[in-house]
C-alpha atoms as a PDB file:
ATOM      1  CA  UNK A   1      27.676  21.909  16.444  1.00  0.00           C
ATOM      2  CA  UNK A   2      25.803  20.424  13.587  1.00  0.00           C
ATOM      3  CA  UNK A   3      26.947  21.444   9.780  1.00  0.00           C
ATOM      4  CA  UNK A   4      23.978  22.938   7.845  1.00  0.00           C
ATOM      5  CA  UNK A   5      24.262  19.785   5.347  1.00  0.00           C
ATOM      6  CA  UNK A   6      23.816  17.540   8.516  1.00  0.00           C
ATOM      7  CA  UNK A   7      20.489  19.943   9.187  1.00  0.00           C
ATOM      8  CA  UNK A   8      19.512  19.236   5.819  1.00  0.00           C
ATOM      9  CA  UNK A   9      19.754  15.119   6.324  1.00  0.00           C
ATOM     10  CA  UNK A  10      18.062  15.500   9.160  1.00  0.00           C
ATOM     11  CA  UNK A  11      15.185  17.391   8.077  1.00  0.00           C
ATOM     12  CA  UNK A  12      14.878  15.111   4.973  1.00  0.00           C
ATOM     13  CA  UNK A  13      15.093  11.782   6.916  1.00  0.00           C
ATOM     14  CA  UNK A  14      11.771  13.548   9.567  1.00  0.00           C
ATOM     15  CA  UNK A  15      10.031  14.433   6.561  1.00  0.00           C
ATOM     16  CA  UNK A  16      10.473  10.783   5.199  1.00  0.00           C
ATOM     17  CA  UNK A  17       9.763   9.760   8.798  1.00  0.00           C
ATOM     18  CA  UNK A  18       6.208  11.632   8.463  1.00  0.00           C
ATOM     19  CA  UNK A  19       5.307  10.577   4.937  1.00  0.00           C
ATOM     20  CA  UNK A  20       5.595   6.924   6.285  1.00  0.00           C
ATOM     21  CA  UNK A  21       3.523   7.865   9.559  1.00  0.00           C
ATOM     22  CA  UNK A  22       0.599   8.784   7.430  1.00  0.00           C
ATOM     23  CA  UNK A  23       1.022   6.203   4.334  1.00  0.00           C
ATOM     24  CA  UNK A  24       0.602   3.633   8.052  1.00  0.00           C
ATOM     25  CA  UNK A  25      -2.305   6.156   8.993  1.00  0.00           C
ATOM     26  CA  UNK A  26      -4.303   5.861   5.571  1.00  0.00           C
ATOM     27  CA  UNK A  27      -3.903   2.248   5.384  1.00  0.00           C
ATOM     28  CA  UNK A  28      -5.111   1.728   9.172  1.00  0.00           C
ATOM     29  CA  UNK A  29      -7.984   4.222   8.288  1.00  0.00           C
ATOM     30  CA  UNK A  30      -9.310   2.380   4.680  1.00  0.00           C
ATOM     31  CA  UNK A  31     -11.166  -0.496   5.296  1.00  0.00           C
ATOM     32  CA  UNK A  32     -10.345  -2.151   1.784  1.00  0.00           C
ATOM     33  CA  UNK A  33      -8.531  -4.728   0.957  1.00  0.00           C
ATOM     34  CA  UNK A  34      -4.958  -4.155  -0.151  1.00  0.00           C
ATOM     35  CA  UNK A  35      -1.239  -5.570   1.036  1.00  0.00           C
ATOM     36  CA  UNK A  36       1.708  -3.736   1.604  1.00  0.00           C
ATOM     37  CA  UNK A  37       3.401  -5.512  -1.557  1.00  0.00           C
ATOM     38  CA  UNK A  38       3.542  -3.299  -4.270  1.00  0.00           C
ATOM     39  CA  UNK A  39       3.227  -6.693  -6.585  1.00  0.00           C
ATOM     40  CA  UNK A  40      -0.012  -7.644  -4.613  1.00  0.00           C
ATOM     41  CA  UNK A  41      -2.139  -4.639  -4.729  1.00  0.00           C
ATOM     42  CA  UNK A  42      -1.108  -4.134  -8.735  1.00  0.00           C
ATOM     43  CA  UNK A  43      -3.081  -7.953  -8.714  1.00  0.00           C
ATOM     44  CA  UNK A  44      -5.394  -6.675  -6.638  1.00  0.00           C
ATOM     45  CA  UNK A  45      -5.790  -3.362  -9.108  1.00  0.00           C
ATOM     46  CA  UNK A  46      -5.650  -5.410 -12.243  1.00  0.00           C
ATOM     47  CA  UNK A  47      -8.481  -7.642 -11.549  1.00  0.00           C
ATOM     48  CA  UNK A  48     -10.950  -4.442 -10.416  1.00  0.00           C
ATOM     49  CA  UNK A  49      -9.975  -2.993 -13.574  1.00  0.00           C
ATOM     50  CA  UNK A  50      -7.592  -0.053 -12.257  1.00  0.00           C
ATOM     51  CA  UNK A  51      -5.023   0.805 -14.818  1.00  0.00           C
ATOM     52  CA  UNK A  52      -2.289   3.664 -14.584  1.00  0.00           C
ATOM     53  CA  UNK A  53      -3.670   6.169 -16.542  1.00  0.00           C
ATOM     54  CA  UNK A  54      -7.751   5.882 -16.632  1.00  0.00           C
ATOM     55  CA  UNK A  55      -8.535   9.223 -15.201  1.00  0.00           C
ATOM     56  CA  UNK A  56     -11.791   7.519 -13.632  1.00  0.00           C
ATOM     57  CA  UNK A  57      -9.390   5.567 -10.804  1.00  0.00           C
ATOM     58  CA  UNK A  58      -7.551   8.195  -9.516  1.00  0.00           C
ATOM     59  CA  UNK A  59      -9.794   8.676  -6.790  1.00  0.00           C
ATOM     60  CA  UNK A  60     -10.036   5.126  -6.262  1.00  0.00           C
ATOM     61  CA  UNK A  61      -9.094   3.591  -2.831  1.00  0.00           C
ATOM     62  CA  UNK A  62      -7.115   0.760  -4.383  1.00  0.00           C
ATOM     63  CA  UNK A  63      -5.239   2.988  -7.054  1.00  0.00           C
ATOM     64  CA  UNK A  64      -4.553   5.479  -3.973  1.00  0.00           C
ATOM     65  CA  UNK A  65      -3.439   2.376  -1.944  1.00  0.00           C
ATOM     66  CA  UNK A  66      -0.983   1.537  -4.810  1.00  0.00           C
ATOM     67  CA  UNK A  67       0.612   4.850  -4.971  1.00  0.00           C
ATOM     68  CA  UNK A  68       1.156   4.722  -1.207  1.00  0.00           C
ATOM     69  CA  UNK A  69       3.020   1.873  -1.385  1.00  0.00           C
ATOM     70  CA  UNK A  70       5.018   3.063  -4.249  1.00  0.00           C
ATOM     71  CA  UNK A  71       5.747   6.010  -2.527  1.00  0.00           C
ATOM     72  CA  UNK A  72       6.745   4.257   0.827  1.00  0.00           C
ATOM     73  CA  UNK A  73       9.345   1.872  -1.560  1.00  0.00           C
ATOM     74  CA  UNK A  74      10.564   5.129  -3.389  1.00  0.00           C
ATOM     75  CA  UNK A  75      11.463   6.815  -0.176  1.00  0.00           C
ATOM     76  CA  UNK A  76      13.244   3.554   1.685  1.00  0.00           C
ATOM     77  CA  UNK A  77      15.032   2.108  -1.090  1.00  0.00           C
ATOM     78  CA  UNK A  78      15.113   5.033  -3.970  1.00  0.00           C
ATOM     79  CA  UNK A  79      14.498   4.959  -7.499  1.00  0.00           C
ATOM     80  CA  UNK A  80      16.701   2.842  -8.808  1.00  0.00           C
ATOM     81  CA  UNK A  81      15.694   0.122  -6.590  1.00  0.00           C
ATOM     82  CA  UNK A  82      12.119   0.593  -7.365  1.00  0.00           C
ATOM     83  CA  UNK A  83      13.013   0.496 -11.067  1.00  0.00           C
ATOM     84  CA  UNK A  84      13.799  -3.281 -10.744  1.00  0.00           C
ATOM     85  CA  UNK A  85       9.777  -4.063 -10.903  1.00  0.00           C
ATOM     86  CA  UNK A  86      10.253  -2.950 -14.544  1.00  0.00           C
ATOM     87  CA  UNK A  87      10.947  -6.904 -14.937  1.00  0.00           C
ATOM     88  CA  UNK A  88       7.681  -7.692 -13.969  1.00  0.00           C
ATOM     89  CA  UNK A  89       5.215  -7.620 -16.549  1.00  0.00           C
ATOM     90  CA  UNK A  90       2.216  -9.531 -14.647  1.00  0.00           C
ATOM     91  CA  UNK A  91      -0.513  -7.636 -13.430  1.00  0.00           C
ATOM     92  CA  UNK A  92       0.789  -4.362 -15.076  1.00  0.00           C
ATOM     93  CA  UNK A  93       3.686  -3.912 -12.319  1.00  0.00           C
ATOM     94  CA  UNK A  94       6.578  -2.535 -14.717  1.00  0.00           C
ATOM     95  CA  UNK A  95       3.325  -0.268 -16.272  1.00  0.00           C
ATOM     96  CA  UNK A  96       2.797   0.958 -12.804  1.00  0.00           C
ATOM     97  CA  UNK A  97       5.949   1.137 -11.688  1.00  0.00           C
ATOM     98  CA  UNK A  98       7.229   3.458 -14.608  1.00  0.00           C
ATOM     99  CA  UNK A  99       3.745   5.600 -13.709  1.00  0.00           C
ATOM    100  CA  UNK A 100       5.201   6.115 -10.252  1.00  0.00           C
ATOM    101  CA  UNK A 101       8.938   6.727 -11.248  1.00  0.00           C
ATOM    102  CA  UNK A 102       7.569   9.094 -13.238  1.00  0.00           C
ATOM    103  CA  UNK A 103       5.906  11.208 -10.841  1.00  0.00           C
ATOM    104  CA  UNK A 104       9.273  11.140  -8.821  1.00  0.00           C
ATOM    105  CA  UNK A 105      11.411  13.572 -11.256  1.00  0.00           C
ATOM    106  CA  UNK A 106      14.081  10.477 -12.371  1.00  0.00           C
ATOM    107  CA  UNK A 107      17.145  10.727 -13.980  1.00  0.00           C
ATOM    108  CA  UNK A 108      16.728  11.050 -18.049  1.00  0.00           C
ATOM    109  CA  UNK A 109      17.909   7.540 -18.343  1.00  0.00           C
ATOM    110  CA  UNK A 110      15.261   6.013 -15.844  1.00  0.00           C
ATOM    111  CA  UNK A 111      12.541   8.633 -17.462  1.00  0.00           C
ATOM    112  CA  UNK A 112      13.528   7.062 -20.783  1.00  0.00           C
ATOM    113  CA  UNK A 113      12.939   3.637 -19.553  1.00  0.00           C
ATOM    114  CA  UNK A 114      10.063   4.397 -18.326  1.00  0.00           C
ATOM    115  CA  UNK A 115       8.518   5.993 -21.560  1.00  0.00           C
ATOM    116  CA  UNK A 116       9.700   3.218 -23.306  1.00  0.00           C
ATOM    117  CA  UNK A 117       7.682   0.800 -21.350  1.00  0.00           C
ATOM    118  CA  UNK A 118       4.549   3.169 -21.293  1.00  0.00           C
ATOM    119  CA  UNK A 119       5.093   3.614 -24.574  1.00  0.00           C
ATOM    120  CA  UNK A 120       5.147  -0.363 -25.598  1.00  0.00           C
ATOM    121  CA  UNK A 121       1.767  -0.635 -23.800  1.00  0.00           C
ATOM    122  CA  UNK A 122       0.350   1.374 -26.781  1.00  0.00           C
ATOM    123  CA  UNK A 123       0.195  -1.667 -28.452  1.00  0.00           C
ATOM    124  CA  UNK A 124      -1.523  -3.812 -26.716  1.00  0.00           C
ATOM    125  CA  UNK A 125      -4.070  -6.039 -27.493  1.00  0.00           C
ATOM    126  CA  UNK A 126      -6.555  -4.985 -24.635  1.00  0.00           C
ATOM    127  CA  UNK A 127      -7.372  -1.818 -26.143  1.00  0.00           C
ATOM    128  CA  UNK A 128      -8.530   0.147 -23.674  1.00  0.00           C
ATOM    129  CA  UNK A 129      -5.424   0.051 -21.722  1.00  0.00           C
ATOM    130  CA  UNK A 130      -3.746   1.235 -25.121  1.00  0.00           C
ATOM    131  CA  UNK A 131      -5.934   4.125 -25.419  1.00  0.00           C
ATOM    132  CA  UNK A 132      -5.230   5.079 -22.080  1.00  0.00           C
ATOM    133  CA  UNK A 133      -1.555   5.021 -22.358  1.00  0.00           C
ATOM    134  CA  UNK A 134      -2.133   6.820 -25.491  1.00  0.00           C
ATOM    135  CA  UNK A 135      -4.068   9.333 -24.131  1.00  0.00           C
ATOM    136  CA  UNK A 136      -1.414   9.765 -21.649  1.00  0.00           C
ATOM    137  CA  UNK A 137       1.770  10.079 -23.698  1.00  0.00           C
ATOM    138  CA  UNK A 138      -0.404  12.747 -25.733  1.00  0.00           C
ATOM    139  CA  UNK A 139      -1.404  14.855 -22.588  1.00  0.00           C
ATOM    140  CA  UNK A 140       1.765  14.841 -21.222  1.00  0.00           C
ATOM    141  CA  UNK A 141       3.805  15.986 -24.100  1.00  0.00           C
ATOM    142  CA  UNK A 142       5.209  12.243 -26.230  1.00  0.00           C
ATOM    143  CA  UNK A 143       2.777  11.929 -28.115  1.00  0.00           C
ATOM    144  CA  UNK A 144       5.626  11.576 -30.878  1.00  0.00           C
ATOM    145  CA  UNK A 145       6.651   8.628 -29.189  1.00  0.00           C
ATOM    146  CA  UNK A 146       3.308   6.496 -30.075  1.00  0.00           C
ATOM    147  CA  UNK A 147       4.473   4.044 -32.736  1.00  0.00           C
ATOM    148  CA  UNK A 148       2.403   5.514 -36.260  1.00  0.00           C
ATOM    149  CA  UNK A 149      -0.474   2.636 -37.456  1.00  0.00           C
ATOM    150  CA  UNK A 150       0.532   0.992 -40.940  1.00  0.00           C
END
């Protein structure tokens, strides 16, 4: 007889087994151009001019795409793993990939990586992307964290 913990596992691993089904489903179904590397769509996302936190792309088939494929990598190989694109600062990945950690209720050491990295993107030169990040921090309650204009 199964243990109620085993139950649990194997409730968790179906569910994970589903999510993946229909991430496979809605790429299948989209006919727009994306890969199933997370580095690949954020180049595909950067040059259309989909960024993180503009509240315009969240509909977006690409910026969906993206968080598909952050979610599929979050569920096979876990946070921490997925916290390694944080090294990758072409094409926005460690930008996105703190986005997406966030979403995921991390640890408060990986959450304060990730602000930290949102929160550097404040400064940018391209100052869109800065005011979005901005924005961001502000709307979700760090908007101490934005470094104060001398």
């Amino acid at each position: 007889m199964a243990s109620q913990k085993q139950i649990n596992e194997l409730k968790s691993l179906k569910l994970m087994s589903d999510i993946l089904n229909m991430i496979n489903k809605f790429f299948k179904m989209n006919k727009v151009t994306y890969t199933t590397s997370f580095i690949g769509q954020c180049k595909i996302n950067y040059f259309n001019k989909i960024t993180p936190s503009n509240k315009d792309a969240l509909d977006n088939k690409l910026y969906q795409t993206l968080r598909l494929i952050a979610k599929k990598k979050i569920i096979q190989n876990g946070l921490e793993d997925f916290s390694l694109y944080f090294m990758e600062y072409q094409y926005l990945v460690n930008l996105w990939a703190a986005h997406f950690i966030l979403e995921e209720n991390p640890t408060d050491e990986l959450k304060e990586e990730c602000l930290k990295i949102i929160t550097r993107y404040t400064e940018t030169d391209y100052e869109k992307l800065a005011q979005e990040e901005r924005t961001w921090l502000i709307e979700h309650g760090y908007g101490d964290r934005i470094p104060k204009i001398t």
